[in-house]
Protein backbone atom coordinates (compact mmCIF):
# COMPACT_ATOMS: atom_id res chain seq x y z
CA UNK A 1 -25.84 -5.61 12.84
CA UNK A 2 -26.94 -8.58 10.81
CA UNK A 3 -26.96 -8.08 6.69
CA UNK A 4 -29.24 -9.82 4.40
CA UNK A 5 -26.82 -11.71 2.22
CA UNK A 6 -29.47 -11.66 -0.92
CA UNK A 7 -28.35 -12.46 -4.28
CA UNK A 8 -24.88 -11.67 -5.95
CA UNK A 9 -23.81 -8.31 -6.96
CA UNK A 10 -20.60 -6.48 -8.38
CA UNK A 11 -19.32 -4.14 -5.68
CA UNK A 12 -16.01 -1.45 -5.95
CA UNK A 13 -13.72 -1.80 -2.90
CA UNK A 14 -11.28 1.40 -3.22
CA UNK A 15 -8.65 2.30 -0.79
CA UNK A 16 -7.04 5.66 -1.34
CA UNK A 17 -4.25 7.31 0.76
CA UNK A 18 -2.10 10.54 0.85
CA UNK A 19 -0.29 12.38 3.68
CA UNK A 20 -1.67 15.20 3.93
CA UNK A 21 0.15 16.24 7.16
CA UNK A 22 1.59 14.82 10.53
CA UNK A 23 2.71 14.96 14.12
CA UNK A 24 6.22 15.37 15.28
CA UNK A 25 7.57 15.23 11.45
CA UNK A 26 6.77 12.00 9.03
CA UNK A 27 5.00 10.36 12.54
CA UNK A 28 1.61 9.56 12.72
CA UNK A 29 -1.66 11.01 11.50
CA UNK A 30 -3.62 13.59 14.12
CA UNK A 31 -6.99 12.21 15.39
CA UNK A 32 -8.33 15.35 14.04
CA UNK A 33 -7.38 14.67 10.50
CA UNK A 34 -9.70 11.09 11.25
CA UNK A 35 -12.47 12.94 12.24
CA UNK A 36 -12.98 14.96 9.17
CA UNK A 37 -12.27 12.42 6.96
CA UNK A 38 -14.82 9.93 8.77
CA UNK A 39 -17.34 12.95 9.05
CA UNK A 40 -16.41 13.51 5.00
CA UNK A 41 -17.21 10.01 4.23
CA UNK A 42 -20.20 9.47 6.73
CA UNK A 43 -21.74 12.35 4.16
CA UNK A 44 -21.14 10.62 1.15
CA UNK A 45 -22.68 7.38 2.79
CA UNK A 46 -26.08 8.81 3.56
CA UNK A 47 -26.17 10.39 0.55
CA UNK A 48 -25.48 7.17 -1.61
CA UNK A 49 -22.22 8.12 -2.80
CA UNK A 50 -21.00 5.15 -1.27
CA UNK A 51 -21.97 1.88 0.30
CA UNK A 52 -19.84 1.72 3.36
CA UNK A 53 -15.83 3.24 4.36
CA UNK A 54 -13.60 3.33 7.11
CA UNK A 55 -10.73 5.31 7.79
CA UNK A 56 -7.28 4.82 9.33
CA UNK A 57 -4.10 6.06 9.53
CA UNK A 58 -0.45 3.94 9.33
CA UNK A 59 2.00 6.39 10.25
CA UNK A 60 1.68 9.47 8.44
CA UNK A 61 -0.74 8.47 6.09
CA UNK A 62 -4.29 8.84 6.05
CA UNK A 63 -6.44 6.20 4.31
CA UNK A 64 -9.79 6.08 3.07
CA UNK A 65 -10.89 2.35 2.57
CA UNK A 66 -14.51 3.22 0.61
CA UNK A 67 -17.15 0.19 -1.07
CA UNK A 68 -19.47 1.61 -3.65
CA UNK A 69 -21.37 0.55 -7.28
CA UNK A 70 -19.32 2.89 -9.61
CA UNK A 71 -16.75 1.27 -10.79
CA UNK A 72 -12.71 1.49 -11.22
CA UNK A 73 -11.20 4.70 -11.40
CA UNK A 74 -14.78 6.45 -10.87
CA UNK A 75 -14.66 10.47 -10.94
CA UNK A 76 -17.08 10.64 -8.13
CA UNK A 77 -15.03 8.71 -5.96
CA UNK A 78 -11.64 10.10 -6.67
CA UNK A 79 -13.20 13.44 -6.54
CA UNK A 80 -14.70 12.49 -2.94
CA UNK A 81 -11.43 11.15 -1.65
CA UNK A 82 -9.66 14.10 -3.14
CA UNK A 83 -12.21 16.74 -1.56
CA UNK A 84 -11.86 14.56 2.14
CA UNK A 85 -7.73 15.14 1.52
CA UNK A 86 -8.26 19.13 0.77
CA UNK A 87 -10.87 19.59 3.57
CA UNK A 88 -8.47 17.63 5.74
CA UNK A 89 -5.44 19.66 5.06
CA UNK A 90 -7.78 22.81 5.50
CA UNK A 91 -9.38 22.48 8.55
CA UNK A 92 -6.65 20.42 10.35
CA UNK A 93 -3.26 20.30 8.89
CA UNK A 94 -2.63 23.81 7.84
CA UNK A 95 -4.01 25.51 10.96
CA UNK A 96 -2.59 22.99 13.23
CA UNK A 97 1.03 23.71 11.52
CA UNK A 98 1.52 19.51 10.85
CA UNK A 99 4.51 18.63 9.47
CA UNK A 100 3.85 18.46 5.64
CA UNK A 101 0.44 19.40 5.52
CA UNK A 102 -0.62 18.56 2.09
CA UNK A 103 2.21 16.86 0.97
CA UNK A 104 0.84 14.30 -1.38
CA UNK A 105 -1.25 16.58 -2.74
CA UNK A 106 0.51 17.74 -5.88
CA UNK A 107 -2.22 20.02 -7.58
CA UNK A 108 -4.25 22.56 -6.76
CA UNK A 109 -6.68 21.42 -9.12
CA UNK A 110 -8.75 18.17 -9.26
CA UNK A 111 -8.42 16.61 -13.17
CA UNK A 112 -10.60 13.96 -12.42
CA UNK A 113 -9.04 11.19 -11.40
CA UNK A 114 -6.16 10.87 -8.58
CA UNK A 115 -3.63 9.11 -10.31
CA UNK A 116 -1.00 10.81 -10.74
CA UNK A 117 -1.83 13.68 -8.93
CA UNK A 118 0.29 12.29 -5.19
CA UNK A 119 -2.34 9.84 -3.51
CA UNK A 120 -1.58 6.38 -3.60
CA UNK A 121 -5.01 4.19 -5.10
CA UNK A 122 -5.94 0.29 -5.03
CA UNK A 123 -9.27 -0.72 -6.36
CA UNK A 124 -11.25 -3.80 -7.40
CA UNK A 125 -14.66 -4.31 -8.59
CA UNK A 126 -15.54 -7.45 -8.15
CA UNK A 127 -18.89 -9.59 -7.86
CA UNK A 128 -19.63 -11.08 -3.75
CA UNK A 129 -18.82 -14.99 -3.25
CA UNK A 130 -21.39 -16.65 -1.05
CA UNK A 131 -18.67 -15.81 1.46
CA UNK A 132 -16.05 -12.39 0.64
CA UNK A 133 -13.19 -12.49 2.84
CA UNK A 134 -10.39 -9.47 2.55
CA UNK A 135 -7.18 -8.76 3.66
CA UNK A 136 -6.16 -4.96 3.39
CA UNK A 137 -2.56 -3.86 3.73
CA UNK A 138 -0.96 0.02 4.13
CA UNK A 139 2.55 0.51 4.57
CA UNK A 140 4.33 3.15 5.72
CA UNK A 141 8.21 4.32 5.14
CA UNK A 142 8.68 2.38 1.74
CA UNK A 143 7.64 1.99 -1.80
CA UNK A 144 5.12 -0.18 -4.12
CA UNK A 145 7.80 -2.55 -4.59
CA UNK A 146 7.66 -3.61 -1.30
CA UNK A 147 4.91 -5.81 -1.90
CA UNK A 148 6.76 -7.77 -4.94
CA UNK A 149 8.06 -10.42 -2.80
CA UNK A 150 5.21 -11.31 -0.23
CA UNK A 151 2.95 -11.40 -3.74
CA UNK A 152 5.45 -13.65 -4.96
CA UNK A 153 5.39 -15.82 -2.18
CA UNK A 154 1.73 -15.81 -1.72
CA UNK A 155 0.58 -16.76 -5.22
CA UNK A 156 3.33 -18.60 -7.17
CA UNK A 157 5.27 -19.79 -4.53
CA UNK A 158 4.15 -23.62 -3.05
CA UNK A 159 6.47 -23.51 0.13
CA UNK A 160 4.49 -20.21 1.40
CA UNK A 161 0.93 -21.16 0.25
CA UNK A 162 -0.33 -24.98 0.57
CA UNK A 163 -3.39 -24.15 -1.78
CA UNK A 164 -0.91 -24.08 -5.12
CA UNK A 165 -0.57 -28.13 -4.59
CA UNK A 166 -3.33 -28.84 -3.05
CA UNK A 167 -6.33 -26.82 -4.18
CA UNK A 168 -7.16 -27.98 -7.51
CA UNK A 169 -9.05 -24.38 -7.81
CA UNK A 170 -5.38 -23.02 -7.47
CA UNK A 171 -3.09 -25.90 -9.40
CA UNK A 172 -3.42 -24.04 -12.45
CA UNK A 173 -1.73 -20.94 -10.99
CA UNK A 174 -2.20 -17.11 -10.92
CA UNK A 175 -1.06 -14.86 -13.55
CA UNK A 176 0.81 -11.49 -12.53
CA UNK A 177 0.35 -7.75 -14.13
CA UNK A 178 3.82 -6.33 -13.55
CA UNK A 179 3.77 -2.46 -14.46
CA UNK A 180 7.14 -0.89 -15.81
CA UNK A 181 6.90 2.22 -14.03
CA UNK A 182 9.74 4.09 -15.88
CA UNK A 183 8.45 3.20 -19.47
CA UNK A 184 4.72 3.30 -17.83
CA UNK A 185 3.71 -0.05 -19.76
CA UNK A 186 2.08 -3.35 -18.24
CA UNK A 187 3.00 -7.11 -18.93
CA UNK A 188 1.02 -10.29 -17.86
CA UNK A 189 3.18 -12.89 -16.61
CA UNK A 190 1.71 -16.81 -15.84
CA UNK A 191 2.78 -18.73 -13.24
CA UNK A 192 4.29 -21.18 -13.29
CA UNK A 193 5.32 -21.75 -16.45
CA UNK A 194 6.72 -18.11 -16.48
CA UNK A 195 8.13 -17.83 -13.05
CA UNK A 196 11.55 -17.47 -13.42
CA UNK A 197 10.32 -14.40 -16.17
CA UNK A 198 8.29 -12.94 -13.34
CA UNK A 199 11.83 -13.01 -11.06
CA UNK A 200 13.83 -11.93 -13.38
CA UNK A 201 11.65 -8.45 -13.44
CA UNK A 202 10.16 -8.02 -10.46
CA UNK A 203 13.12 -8.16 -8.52
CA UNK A 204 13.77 -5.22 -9.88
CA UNK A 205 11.68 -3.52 -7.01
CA UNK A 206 12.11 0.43 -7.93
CA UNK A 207 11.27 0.06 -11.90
CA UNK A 208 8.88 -3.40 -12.11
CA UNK A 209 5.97 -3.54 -9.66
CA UNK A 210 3.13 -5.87 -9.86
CA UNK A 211 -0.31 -4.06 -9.88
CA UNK A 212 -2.61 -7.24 -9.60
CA UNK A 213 -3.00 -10.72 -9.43
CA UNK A 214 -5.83 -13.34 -11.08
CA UNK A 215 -5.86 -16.69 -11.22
CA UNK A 216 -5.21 -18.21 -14.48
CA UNK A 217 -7.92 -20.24 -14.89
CA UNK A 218 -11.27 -18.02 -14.73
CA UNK A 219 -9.55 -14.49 -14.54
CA UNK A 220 -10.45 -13.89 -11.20
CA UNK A 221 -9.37 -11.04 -9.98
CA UNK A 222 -7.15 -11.99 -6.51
CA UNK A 223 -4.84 -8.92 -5.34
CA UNK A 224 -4.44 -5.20 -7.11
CA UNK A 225 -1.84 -2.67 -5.78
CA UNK A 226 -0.99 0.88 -5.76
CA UNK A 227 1.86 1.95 -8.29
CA UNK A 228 2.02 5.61 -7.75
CA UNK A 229 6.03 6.28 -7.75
CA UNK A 230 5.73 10.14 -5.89
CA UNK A 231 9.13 11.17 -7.61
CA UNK A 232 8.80 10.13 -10.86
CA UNK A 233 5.51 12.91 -10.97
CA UNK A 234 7.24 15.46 -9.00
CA UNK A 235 10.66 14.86 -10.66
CA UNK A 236 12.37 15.53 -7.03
CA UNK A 237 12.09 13.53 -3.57
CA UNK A 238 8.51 14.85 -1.68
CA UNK A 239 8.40 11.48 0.57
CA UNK A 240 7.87 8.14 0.03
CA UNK A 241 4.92 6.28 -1.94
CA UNK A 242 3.80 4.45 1.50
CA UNK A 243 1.77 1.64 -0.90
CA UNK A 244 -1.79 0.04 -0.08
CA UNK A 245 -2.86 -3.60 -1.16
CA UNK A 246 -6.17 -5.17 -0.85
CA UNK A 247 -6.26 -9.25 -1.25
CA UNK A 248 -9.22 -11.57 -1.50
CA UNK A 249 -8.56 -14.96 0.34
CA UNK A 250 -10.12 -18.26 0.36
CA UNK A 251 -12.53 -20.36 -1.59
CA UNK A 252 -10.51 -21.04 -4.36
CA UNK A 253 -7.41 -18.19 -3.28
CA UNK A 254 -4.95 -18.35 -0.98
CA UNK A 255 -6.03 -19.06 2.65
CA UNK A 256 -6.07 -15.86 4.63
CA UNK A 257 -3.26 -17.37 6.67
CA UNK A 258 -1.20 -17.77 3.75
CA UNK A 259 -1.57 -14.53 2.83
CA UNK A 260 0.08 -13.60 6.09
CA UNK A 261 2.79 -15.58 6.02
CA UNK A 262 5.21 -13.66 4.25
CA UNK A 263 5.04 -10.70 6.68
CA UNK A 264 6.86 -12.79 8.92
CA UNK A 265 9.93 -12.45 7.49
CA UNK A 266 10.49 -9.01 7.84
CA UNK A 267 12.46 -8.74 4.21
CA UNK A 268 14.47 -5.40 2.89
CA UNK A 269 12.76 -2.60 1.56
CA UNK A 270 13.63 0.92 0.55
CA UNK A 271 12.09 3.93 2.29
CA UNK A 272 13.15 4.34 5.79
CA UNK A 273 14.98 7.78 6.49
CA UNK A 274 13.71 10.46 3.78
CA UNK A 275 13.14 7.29 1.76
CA UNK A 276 16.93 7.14 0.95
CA UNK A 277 17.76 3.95 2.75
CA UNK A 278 16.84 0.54 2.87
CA UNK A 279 15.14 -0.76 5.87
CA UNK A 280 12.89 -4.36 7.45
CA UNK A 281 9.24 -3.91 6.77
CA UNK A 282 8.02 -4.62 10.14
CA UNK A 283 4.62 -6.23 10.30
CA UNK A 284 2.13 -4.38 13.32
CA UNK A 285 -1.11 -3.85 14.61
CA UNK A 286 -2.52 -0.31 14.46
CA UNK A 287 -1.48 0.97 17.62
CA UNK A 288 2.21 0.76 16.54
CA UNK A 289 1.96 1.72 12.64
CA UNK A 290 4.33 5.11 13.77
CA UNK A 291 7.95 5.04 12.74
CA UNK A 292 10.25 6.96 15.04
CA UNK A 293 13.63 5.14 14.69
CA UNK A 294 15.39 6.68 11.72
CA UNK A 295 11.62 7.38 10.88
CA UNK A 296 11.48 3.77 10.91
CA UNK A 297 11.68 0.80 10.63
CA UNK A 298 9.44 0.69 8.09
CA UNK A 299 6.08 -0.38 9.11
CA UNK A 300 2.82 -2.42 7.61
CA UNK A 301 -0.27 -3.02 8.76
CA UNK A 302 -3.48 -6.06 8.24
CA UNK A 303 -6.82 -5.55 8.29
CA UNK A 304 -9.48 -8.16 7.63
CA UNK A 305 -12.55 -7.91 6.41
CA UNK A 306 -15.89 -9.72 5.48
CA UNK A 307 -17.53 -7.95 2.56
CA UNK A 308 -21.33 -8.38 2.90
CA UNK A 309 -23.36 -6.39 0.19
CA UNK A 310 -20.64 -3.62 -0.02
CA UNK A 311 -20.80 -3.58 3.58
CA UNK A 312 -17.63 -3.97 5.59
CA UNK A 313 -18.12 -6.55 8.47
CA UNK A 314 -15.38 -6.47 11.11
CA UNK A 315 -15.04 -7.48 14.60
CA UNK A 316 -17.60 -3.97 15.61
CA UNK A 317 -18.95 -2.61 12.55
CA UNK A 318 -16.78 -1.75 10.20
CA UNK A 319 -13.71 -1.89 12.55
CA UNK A 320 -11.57 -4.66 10.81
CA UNK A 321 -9.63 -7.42 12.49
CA UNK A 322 -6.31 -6.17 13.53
CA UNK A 323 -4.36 -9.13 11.68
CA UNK A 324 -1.07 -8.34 12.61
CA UNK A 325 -1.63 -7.32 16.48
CA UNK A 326 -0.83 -10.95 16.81
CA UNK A 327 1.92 -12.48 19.26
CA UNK A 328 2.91 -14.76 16.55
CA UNK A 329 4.12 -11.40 14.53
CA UNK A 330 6.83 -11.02 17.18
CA UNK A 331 9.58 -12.30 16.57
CA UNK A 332 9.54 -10.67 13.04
CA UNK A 333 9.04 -7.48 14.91
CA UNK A 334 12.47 -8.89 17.28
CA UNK A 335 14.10 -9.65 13.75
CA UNK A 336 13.01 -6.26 12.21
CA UNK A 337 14.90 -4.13 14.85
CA UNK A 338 17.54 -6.59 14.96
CA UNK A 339 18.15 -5.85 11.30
CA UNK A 340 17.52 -2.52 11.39
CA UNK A 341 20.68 -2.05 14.11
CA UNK A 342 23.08 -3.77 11.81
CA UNK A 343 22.06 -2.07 8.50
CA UNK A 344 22.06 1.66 10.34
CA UNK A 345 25.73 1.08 11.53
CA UNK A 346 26.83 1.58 7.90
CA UNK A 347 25.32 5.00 8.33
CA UNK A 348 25.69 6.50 4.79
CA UNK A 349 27.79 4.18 3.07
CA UNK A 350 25.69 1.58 0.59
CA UNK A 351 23.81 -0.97 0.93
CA UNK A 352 22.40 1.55 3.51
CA UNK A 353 22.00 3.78 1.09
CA UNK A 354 20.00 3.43 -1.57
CA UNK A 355 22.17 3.30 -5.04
CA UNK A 356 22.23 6.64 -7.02
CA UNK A 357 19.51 5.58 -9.95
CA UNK A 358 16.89 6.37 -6.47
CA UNK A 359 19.09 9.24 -5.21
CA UNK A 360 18.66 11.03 -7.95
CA UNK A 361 15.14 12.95 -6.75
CA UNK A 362 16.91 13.93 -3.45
CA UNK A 363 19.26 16.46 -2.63
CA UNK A 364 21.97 15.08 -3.33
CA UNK A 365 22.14 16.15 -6.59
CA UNK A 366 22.40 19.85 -5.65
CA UNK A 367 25.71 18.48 -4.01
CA UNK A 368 27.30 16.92 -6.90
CA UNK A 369 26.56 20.36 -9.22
CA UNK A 370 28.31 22.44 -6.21
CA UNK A 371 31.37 20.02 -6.30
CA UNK A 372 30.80 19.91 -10.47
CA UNK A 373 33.69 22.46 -11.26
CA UNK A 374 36.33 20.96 -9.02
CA UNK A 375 36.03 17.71 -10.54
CA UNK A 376 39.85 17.42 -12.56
CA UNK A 377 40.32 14.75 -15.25
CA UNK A 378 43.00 12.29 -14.65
């Protein structure tokens, strides 16, 4: 299919996830539960709702990448991806008996706008460049701070991305949105004349997360991310926030290859095992986004993209390029397990675990009240 590139428009790219049930506990998504979504979403395409979609899964998750004209944080398109989770877990999950059918659905009710309310949402409207590409990441197993380093590296740091010293459409940097999710307030942060500010929080991985990226120069908007922290709106542990990223590349931003680079080092994360532990994020294609090992070792996925009038272009259709089915994503997958059999032989002694700010929403909890009255003062 060939798409008339025509004149420049503004155009919503939305990606919005939940697990809404699984296979063999927190495993992989049921090509069932894919069918009704797609057959949701094909609905909403002929009826205008949206432009174009796709849907995958990465591990337990199921994700609904969606283009469309209305906007951030529109009520018909949360309500749509909300409806697709509920008919899902309906038709699929429940009778099916999946593991955790529903989970991330924390309401009954729809209030208008899924924030808050278990799935995990990145969106940016944005207006076409002559030429749109798109990288689109989903993790599984981890949190939203899992993305703080690679964003690091890929737009403020000049060893990982060429572009910062050589681009004069980059020398003047990017500036960073970094989102306090405990005190639920935002500060911008330019690099680099703020960089070692931007460390100092975001570091932090569990509290500061950075929810998008523009360059400094023209505000144009480069990278958003979800921040949806599952246990902070349950108040207990109900699985992990499995974040989703969507980053523009080229043409002024970093070159899709940079972008990529950081995956290859397959850096510490917490998640893993009934996202208590820390854990590699191991970069894959789609046919091996399932985490088995300790429900793990954490796993992310690629996909690229052209963005053509709202349309997705892959390599068929909207079927994306599988960035990370790549032999050169190998030996980070050889390093991933290698780390993952050192850090498991601590079993459930820190740094393994995580520290007890994060255990907090588990069960342990229930432990330390059942040992409470035995505790003697010195």
């Amino acid at each position: 299919m060939v798409l008339n590139l025509g004149i420049a428009h503004r155009i919503t790219i939305s990606i919005i996830k939940a697990d809404v049930g699984s296979v063999a506990g927190h495993h992989i998504v049921h090509p069932e539960q894919i069918a009704v979504a797609r057959s949701c979403l094909d609905k909403a395409r002929k009826d205008g709702t949206i432009v174009d979609f796709h849907v995958f899964s990465c591990g337990d998750d199921l994700e609904l990448l969606m283009t469309h004209r209305h906007g951030e944080n529109s009520r018909k398109i949360h309500e749509l991806a909300w409806g697709t989770f509920k008919e899902v877990t309906d038709k699929v999950s429940k009778p099916m008996k999946l593991y955790a059918a529903g989970q991330d659905l924390l309401s009954d009710t729809f209030s208008g706008n899924v924030k808050g309310m278990g799935p995990g949402v990145a969106e940016m409207e944005i207006e076409e460049r002559s030429s749109e590409p798109l990288v689109v990441f989903a993790a599984d197993k981890t949190e939203p701070g899992a993305f703080n380093l690679p964003l690091f590296k890929i737009f403020a740091d000049p060893s990982n991305t060429a572009g910062l010293v050589i681009d004069p459409a980059m020398h003047g940097g990017f500036t960073f949105r970094v989102m306090d999710v405990i005190e639920s307030k935002v500060v911008d942060i330019a690099c680099p004349a703020e960089m070692y500010d931007l460390i100092a929080l975001i570091g932090t991985t569990g509290r500061y997360i950075i929810e998008n990226v523009h360059r400094t120069s023209d505000k144009v908007l480069a990278s958003v991310s979800s921040t949806t922290r599952l246990n902070l709106i349950a108040g207990r542990y109900v699985g992990k926030d499995d974040p989703v990223m969507m980053v523009r590349t080229q043409h002024g931003l970093p070159a899709t290859g940079e972008v990529l680079v950081p995956f290859g080092f397959p850096h510490l994360v917490a998640g893993f095992m009934r996202g208590s532990h820390y854990g590699p994020l191991m970069p894959v294609g789609l046919r091996d986004a399932k985490c088995t090992l300790f429900d793990g070792p954490p796993r992310i996925v690629a996909l690229g993209y052209n963005i053509c009038n709202g349309h997705l272009v892959g390599i068929r259709g909207s079927e994306p390029a599988d960035l990370f089915d790549d032999p050169a994503f190998d030996r980070a997958r050889t390093v991933a397990n290698d780390i993952t059999d050192y850090i498991r032989r601590h079993g459930e002694f820190m740094p393994a675990r995580l520290g007890p700010e994060e255990m907090e929403y588990t069960t342990l909890p229930q432990v330390l009240e059942k040992l409470k009255p035995r505790f003697q003062k010195i």
